[in-house]
Protein backbone atom coordinates (compact mmCIF):
# COMPACT_ATOMS: atom_id res chain seq x y z
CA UNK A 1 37.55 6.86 -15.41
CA UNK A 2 35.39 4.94 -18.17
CA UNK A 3 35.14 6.95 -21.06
CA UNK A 4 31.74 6.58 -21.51
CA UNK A 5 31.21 7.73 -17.78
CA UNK A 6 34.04 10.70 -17.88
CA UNK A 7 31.25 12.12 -21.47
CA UNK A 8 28.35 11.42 -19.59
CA UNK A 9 30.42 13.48 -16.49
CA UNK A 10 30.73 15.94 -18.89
CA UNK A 11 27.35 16.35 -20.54
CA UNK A 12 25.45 16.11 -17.22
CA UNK A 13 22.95 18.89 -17.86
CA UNK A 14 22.34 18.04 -21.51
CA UNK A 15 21.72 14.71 -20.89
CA UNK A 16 19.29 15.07 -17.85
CA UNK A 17 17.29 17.86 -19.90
CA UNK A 18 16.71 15.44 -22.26
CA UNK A 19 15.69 12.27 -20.27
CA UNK A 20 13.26 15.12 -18.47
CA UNK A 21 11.87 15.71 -21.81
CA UNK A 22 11.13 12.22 -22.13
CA UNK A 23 9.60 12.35 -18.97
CA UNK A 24 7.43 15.16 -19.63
CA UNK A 25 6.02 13.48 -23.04
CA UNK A 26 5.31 9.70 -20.89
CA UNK A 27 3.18 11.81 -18.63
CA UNK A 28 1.51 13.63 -21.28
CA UNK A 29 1.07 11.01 -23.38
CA UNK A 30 -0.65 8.76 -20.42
CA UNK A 31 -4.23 9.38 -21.41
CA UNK A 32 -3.51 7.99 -24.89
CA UNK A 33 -0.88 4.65 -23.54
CA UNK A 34 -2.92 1.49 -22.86
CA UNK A 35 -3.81 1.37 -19.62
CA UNK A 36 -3.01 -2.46 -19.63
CA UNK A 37 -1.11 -5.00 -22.44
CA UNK A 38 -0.62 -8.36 -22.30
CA UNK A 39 3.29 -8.86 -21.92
CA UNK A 40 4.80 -10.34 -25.06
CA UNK A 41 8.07 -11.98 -25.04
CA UNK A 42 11.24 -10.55 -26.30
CA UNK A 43 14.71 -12.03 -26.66
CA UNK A 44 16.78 -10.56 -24.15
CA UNK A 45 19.77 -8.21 -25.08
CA UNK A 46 23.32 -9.57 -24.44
CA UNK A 47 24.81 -7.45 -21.46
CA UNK A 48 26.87 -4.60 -23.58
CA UNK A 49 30.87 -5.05 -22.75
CA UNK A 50 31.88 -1.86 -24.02
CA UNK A 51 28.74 0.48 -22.73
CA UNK A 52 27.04 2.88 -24.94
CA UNK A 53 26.64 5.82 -22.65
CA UNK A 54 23.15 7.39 -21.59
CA UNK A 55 22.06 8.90 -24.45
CA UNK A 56 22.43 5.72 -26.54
CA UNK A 57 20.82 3.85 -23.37
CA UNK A 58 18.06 6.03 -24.00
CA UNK A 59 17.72 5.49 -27.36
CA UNK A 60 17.55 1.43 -26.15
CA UNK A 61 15.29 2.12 -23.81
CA UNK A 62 12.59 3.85 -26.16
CA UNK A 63 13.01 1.31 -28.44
CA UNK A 64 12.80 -2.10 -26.84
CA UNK A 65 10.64 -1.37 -23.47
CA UNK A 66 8.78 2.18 -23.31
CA UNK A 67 6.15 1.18 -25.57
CA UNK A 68 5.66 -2.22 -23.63
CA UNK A 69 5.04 -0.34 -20.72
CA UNK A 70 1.26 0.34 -19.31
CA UNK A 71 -0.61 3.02 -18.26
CA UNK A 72 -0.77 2.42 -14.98
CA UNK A 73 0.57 5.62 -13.73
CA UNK A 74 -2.91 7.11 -15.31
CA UNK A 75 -6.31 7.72 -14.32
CA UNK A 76 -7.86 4.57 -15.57
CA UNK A 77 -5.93 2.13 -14.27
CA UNK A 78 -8.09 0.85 -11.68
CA UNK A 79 -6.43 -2.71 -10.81
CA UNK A 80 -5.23 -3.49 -7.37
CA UNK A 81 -5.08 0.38 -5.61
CA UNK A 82 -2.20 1.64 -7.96
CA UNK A 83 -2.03 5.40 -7.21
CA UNK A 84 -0.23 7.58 -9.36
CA UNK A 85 2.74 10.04 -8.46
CA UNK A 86 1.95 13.62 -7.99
CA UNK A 87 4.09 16.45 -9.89
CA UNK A 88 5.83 17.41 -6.62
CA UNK A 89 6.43 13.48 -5.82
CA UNK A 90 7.93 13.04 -8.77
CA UNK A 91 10.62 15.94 -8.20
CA UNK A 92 10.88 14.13 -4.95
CA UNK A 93 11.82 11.25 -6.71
CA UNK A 94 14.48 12.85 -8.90
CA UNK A 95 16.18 14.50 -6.17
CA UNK A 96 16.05 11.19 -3.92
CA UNK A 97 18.47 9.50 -6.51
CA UNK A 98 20.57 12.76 -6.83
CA UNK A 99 21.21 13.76 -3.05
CA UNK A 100 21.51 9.65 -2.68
CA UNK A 101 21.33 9.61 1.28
CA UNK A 102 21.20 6.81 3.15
CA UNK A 103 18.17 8.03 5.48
CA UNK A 104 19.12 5.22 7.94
CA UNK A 105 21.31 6.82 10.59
CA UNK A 106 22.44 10.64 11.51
CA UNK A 107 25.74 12.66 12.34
CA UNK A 108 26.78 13.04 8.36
CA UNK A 109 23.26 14.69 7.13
CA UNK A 110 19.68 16.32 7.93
CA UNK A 111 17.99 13.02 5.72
CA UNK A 112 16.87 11.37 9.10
CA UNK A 113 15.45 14.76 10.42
CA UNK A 114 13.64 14.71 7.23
CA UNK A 115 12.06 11.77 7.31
CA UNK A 116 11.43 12.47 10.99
CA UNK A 117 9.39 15.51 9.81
CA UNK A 118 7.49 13.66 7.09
CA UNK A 119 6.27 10.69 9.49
CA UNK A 120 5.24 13.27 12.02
CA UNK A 121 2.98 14.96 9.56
CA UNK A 122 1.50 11.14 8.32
CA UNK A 123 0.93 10.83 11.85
CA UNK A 124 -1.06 13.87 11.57
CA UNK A 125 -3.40 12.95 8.78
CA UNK A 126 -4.40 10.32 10.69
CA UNK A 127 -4.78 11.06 14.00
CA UNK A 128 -1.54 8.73 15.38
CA UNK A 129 0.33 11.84 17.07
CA UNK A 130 1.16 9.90 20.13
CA UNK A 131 2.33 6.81 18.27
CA UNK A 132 6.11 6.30 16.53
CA UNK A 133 7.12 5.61 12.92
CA UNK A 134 9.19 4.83 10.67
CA UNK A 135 9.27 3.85 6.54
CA UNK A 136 9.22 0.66 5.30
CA UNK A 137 8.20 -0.43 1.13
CA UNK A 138 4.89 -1.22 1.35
CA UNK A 139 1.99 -2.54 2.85
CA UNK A 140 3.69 -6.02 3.45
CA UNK A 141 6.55 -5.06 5.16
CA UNK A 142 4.71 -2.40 7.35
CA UNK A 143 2.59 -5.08 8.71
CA UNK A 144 5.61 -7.24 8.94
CA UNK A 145 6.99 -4.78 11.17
CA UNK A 146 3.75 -4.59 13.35
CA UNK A 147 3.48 -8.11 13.95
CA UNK A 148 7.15 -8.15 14.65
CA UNK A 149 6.60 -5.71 17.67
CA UNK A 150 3.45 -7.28 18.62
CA UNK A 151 5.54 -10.63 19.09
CA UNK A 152 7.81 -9.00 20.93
CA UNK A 153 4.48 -7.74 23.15
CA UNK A 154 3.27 -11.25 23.49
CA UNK A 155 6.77 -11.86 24.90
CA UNK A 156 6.70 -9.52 27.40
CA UNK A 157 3.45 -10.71 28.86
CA UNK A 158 5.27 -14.41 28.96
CA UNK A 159 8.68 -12.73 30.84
CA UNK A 160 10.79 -13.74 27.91
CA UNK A 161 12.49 -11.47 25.07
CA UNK A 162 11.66 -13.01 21.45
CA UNK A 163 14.59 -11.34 20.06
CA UNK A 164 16.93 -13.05 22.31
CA UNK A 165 15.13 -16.16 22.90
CA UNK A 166 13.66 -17.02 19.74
CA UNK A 167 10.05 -17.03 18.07
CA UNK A 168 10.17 -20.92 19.73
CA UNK A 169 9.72 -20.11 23.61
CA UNK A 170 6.59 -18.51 22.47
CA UNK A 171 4.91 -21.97 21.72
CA UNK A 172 1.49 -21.32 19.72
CA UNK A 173 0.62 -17.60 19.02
CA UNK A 174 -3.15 -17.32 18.72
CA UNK A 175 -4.04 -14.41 15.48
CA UNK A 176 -7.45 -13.17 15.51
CA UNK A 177 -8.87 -11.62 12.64
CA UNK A 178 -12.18 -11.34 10.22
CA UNK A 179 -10.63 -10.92 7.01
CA UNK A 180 -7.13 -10.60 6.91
CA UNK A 181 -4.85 -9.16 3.91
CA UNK A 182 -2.83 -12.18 2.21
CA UNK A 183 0.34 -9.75 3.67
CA UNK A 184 -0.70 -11.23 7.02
CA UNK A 185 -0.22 -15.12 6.35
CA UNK A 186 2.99 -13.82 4.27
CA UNK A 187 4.21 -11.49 7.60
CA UNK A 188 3.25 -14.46 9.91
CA UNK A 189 5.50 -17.00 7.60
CA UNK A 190 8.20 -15.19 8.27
CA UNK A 191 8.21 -13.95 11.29
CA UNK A 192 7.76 -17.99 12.26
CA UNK A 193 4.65 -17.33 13.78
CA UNK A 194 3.16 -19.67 11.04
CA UNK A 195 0.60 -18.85 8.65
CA UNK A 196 -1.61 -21.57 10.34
CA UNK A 197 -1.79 -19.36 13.52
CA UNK A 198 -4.42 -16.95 11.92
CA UNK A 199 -8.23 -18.32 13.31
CA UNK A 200 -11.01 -16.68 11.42
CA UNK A 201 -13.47 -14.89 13.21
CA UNK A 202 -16.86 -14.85 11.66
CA UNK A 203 -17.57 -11.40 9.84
CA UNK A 204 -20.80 -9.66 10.10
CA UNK A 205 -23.30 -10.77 7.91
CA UNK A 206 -22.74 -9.65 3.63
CA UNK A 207 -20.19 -8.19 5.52
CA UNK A 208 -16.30 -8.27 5.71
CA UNK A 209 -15.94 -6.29 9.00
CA UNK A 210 -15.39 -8.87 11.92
CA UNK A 211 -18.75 -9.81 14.61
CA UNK A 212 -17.17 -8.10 17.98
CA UNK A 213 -19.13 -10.50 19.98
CA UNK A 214 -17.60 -13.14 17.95
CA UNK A 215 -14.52 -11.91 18.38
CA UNK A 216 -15.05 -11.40 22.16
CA UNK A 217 -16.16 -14.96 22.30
CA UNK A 218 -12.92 -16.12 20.71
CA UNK A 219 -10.55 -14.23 23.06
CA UNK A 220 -12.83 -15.48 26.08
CA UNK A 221 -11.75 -18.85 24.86
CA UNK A 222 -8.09 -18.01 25.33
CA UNK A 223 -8.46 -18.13 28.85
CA UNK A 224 -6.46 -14.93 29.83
CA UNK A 225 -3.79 -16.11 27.02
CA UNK A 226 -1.80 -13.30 24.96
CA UNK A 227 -3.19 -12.96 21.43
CA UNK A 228 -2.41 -10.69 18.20
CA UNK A 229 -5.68 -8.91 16.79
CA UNK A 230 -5.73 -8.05 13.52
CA UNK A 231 -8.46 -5.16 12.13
CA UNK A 232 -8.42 -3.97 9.00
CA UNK A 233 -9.38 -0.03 8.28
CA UNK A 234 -10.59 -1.14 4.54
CA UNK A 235 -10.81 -4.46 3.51
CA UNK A 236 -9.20 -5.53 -0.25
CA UNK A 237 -12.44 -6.50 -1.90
CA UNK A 238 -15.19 -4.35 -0.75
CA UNK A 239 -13.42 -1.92 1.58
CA UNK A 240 -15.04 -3.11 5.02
CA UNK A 241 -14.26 -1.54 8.14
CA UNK A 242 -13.81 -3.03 11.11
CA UNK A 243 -15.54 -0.97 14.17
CA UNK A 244 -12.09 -0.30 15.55
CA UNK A 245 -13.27 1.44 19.16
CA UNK A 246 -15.46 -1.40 19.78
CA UNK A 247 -12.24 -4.03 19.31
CA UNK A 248 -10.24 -1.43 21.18
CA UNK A 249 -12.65 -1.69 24.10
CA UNK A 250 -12.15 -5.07 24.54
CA UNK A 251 -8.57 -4.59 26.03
CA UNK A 252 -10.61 -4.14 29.18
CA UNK A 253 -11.09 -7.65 29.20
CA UNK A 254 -8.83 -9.38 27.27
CA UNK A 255 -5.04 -8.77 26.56
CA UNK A 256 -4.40 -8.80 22.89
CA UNK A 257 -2.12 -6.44 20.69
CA UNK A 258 -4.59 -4.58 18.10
CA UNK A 259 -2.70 -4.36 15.04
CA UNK A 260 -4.90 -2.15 12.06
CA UNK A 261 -4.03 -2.97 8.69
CA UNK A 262 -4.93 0.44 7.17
CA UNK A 263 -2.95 0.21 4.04
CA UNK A 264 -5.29 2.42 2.07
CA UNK A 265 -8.70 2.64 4.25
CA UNK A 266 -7.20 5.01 6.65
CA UNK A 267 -6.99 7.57 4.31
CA UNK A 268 -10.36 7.49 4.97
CA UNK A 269 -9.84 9.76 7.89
CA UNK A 270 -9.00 12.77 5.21
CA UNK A 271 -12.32 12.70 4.18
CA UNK A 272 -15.06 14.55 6.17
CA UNK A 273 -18.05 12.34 5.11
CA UNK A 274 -15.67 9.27 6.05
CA UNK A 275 -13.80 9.93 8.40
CA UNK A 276 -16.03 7.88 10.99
CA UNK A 277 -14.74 4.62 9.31
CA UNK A 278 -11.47 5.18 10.95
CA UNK A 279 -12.70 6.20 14.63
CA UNK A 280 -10.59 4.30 17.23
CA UNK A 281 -7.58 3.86 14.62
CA UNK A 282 -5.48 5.73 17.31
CA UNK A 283 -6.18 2.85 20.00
CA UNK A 284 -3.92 0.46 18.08
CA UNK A 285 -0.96 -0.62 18.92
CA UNK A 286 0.41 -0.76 15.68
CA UNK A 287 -1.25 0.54 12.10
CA UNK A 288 0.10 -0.39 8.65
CA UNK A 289 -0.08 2.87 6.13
CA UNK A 290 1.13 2.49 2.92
CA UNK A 291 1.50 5.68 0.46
CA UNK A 292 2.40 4.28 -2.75
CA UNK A 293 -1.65 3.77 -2.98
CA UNK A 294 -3.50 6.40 -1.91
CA UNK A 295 -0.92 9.07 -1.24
CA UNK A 296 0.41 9.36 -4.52
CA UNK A 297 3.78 9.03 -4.11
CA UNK A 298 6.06 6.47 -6.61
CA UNK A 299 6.76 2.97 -5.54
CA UNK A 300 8.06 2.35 -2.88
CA UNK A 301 6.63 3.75 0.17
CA UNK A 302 5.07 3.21 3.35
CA UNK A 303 4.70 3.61 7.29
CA UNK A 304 4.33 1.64 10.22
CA UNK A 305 3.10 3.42 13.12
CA UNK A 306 3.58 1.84 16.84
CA UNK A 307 2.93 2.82 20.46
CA UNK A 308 5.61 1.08 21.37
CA UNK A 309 8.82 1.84 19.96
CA UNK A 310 11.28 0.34 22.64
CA UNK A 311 9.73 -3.48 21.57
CA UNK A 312 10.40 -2.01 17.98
CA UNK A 313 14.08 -1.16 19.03
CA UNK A 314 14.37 -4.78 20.86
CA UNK A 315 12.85 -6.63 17.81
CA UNK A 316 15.18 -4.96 14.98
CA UNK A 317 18.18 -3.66 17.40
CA UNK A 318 21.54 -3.45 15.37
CA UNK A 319 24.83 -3.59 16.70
CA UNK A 320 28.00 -2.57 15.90
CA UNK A 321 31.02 -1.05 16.67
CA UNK A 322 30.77 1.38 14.02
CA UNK A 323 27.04 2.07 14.59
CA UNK A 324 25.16 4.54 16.95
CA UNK A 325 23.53 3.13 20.17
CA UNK A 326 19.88 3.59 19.69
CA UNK A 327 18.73 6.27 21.87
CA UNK A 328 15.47 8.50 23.07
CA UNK A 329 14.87 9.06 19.24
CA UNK A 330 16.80 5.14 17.84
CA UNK A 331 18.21 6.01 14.00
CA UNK A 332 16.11 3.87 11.85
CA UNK A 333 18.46 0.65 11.54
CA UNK A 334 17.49 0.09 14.64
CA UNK A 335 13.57 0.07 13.96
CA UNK A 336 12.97 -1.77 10.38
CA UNK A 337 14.90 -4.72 8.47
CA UNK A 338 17.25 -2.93 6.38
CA UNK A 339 20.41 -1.25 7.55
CA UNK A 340 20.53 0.59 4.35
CA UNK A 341 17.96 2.21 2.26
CA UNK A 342 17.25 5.24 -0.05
CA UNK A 343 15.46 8.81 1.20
CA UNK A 344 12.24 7.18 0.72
CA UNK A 345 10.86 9.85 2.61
CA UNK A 346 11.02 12.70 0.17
CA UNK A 347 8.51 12.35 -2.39
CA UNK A 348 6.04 12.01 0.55
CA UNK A 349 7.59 15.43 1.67
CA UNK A 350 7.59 16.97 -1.88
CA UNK A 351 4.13 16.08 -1.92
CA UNK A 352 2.81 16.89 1.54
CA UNK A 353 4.80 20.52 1.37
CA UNK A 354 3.01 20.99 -2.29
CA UNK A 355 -0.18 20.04 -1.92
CA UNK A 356 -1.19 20.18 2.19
CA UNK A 357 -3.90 17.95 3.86
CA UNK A 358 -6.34 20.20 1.91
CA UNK A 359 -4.95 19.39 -1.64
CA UNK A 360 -4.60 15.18 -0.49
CA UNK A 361 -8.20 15.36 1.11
CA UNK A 362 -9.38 16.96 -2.52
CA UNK A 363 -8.04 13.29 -4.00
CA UNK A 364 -9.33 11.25 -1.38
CA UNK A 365 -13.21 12.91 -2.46
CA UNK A 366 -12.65 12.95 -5.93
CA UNK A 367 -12.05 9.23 -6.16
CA UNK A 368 -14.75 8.02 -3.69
CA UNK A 369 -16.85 10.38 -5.63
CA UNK A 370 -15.83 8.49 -8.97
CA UNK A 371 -16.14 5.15 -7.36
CA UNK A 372 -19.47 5.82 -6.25
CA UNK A 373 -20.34 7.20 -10.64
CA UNK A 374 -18.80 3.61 -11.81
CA UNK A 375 -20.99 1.63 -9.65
CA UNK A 376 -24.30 3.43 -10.88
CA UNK A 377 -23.33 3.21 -14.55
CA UNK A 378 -22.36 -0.11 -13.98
CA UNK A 379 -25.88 -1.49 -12.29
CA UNK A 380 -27.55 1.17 -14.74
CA UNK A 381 -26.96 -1.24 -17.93
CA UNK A 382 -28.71 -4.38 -15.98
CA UNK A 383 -25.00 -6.44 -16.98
CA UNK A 384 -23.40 -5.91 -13.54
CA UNK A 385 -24.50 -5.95 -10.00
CA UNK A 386 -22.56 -4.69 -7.23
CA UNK A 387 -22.20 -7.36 -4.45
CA UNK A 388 -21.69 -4.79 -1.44
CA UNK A 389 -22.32 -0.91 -1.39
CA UNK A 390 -19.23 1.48 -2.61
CA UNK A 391 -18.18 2.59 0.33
CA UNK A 392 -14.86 4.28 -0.28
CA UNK A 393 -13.00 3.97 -3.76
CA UNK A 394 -13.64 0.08 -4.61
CA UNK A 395 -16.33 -1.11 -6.64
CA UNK A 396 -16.53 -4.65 -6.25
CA UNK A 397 -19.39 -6.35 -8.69
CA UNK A 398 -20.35 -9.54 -10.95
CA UNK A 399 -22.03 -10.30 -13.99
CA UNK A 400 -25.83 -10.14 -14.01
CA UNK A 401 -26.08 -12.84 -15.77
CA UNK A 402 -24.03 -16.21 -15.45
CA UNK A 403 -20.94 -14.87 -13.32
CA UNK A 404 -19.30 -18.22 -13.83
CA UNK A 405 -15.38 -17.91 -12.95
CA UNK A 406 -15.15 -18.78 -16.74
CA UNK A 407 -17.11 -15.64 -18.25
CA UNK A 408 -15.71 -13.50 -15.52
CA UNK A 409 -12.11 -14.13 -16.52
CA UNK A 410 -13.17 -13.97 -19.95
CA UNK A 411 -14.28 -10.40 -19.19
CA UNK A 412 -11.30 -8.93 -16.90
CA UNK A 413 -9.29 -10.35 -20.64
CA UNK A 414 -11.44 -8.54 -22.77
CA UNK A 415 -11.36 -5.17 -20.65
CA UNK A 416 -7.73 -5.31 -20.68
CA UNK A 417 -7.83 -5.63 -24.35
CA UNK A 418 -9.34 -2.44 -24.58
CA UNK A 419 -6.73 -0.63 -23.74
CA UNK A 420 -9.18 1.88 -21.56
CA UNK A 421 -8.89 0.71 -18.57
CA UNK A 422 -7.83 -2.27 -16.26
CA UNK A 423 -9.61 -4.15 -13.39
CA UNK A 424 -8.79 -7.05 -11.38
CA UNK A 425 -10.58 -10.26 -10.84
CA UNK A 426 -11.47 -11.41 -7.24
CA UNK A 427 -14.30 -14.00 -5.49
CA UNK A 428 -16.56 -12.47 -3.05
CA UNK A 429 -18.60 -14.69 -1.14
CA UNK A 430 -17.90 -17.37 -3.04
CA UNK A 431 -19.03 -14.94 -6.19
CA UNK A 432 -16.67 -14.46 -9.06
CA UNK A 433 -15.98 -10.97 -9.35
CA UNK A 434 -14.20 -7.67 -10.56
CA UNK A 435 -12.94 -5.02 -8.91
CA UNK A 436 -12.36 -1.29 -9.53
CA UNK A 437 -10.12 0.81 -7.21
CA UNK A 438 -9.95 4.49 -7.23
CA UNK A 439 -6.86 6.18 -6.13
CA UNK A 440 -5.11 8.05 -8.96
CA UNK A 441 -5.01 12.17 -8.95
CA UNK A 442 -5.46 12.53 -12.25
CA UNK A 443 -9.17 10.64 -12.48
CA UNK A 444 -11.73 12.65 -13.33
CA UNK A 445 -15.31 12.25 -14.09
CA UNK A 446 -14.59 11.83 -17.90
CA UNK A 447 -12.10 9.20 -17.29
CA UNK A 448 -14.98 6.50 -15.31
CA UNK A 449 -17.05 7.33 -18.01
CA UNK A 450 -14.28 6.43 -20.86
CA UNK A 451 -14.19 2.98 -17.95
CA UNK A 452 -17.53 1.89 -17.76
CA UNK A 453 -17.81 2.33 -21.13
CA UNK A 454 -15.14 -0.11 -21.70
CA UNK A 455 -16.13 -2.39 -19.27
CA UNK A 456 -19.62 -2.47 -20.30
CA UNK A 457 -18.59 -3.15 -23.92
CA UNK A 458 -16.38 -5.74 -22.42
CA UNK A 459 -19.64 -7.47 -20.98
CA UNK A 460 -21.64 -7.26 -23.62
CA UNK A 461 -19.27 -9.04 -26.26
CA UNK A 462 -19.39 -12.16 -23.76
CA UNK A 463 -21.12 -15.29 -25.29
């Protein structure tokens, strides 16, 4: 054995209390890191032939990147929808690299009854009991997954078997949607559907939830052709939902698959006062969940959900001599891309066991609560106005006063540069804009005030 391995071997414990320690002070010291810094570039290290070991790597490590790295495990990091990671999906974490299971297939440990467990109480926070899942790493590659089984769908309707025939025999695959997530065109590329397939349905108006009876009109048009629908349960920029029973209901009429893109909107359905945004989310045929956002959990993690899991098993199918046939209950080779992949089910466990619906549901309120503070301090200094109502944990708004794409880049620079918090820049209705999204445990009231303070400062520096 290396000899730097066989002392490392040796000094396990010591070594592992002491990058735990390190740990411990990173998560202290978030409230006083940067939430944001501009990347500065920095010869790169010559790869080390004789290694150092870990505590030396440490050393390395504390000197050259962590203080280069943001805040954006903290409570004011408010670009994209970064969560954080819970205490108990941290541990999750930990013990993920340390058990090291390959959660893909069974007979050799309990992993896949794990993750079994975990999806089946997902499934539970948002009302998908009768559908199937399995986890994917994100948002991207949960839809991916959806549109994968709806295009198996749309061959079924035709007689034909995409898997075995090829994306080709389906000629032109009509993709209805309002306001699709860039993951869509990105899913559609690859699945050689085409990004070009997508036709935009008009949205309601200052809204980004689809028109129904536009939407109606557009499958009428079909002509009793197969189409994908695409709904979103909480829209990027302003956190729109489409009216999902309504689009549901048309399946009386027209044969579509209804695909929800619920990356972080459907935790929506945790919340009491919004849980009506997400009624008829159980009428999809497939739903996109992702939990590195609003589930706290490290990146990454997510879900797919899906009535039907045989199409799922026909789409990603793998076989081998060496591999189980898939069965009733398929091991998860058989139902995603990867043949190989870590527990990425146990933080959400960790987290789910130590915290409950009740403790998630508490996170979910507390950051709509603090989306809803930002957008009245904002409006409340006459710099900002909010281009569509807070309704969730997004605060999408402009400059008052000249919101040029100029001065609003200039601004999303200058918040960065406070250090107290980041936002990201977006265009609503043809508006140049910013964006603040919620989704952090830690946030508290004190932290959107530290925020908009920056952010106001931020806006009134602008020439």
């Amino acid at each position: 054995m290396d000899s730097k391995l066989a002392e490392d071997l040796a000094e396990v414990t010591a070594l592992l209390n002491v990058v735990s320690v390190e740990a411990a002070e990173v998560l202290r010291g978030l409230d006083k890191r940067p939430v944001a810094m501009t990347p500065q570039p920095q010869r790169a290290a010559a790869l080390p032939d004789i290694g150092h070991g870990l505590r030396q790597a440490l050393s390395e490590f504390r000197r050259r990147w962590e203080p280069r790295f943001s805040g954006s495990a903290g409570p004011r990091y408010l670009g994209f929808v970064t969560g954080g990671a819970t205490p108990a999906a941290i541990a999750g974490d930990w013990l993920t690299s340390v058990f090291d299971q390959n959660a893909m297939s069974g007979g050799d440990s309990a992993a896949i009854e794990l993750e079994r467990e975990t999806i089946d109480w997902i499934g539970q926070l948002f009302g998908l009991a009768e559908h199937k899942g399995a986890f994917v790493t994100g948002a991207t590659m949960s839809n991916f997954v959806g549109l994968a089984i709806a295009r198996e769908w749309l061959g079924e309707q035709l007689g034909l078997s995409v898997a075995e025939d090829g994306v080709g025999a389906l000629g032109q695959v009509p993709v209805l949607s309002g306001t699709p997530h860039s993951s869509i065109f990105k899913s559609l590329s690859m699945l050689g559907i085409g990004r070009s397939s997508v036709r935009s349905v008009p949205t309601l108006p200052d809204r980004e939830a689809v028109d129904v009876d536009r939407l109606a009109d557009a499958l009428a048009a079909l002509s009793g052709r197969p189409a994908i629908v695409v709904a979103n349960a909480g829209t990027v920029n302003t956190v729109d939902f489409d009216d999902l029973r309504a689009i549901a209901a048309l399946r009386q009429r027209f044969p579509f698959w209804l695909h929800v893109d619920g990356a972080f909107g459907a935790f929506a359905a945790l919340s009491p006062e919004h849980a009506h945004l997400v009624d008829g989310l159980a009428a999809a045929d497939s739903v996109s969940v992702d939990l590195h956002k609003w589930l706290n959990v490290p990146y990454d993690a997510a879900v797919q959900f899906t009535r039907r899991q045989d199409l799922q098993v026909r789409a990603f199918h793998n076989s081998a001599a060496y591999l189980t046939a898939p069965t009733g209950a398929p091991d998860f080779g058989h139902l995603v891309p990867e043949n190989s992949r870590r527990l990425r089910a146990l933080t959400a466990w960790f987290t789910l066991t130590a915290y409950g619906r009740a403790g998630h549901r508490d996170i979910v309120q507390r950051n709509t609560s603090c989306a809803a503070q930002l957008g009245e301090a904002l409006t409340a200094t006459g710099r900002f106005r909010l281009l569509s109502p807070v309704r969730l944990n997004v605060v999408c708004c402009t400059l008052a006063d000249r919101p040029t794409p100029e001065r609003v880049h200039a601004l999303v620079e200058a918040i960065a540069d406070t250090g107290e918090t980041f936002v990201t820049p977006t265009v609503y209705n043809g508006i140049p804009a910013i964006r603040a999204a919620f989704s952090n445990w830690r946030t508290t009231p004190a932290d959107v005030a530290r925020a908009g303070a920056a952010i106001s400062k931020a806006a009134k520096g602008l020439q």
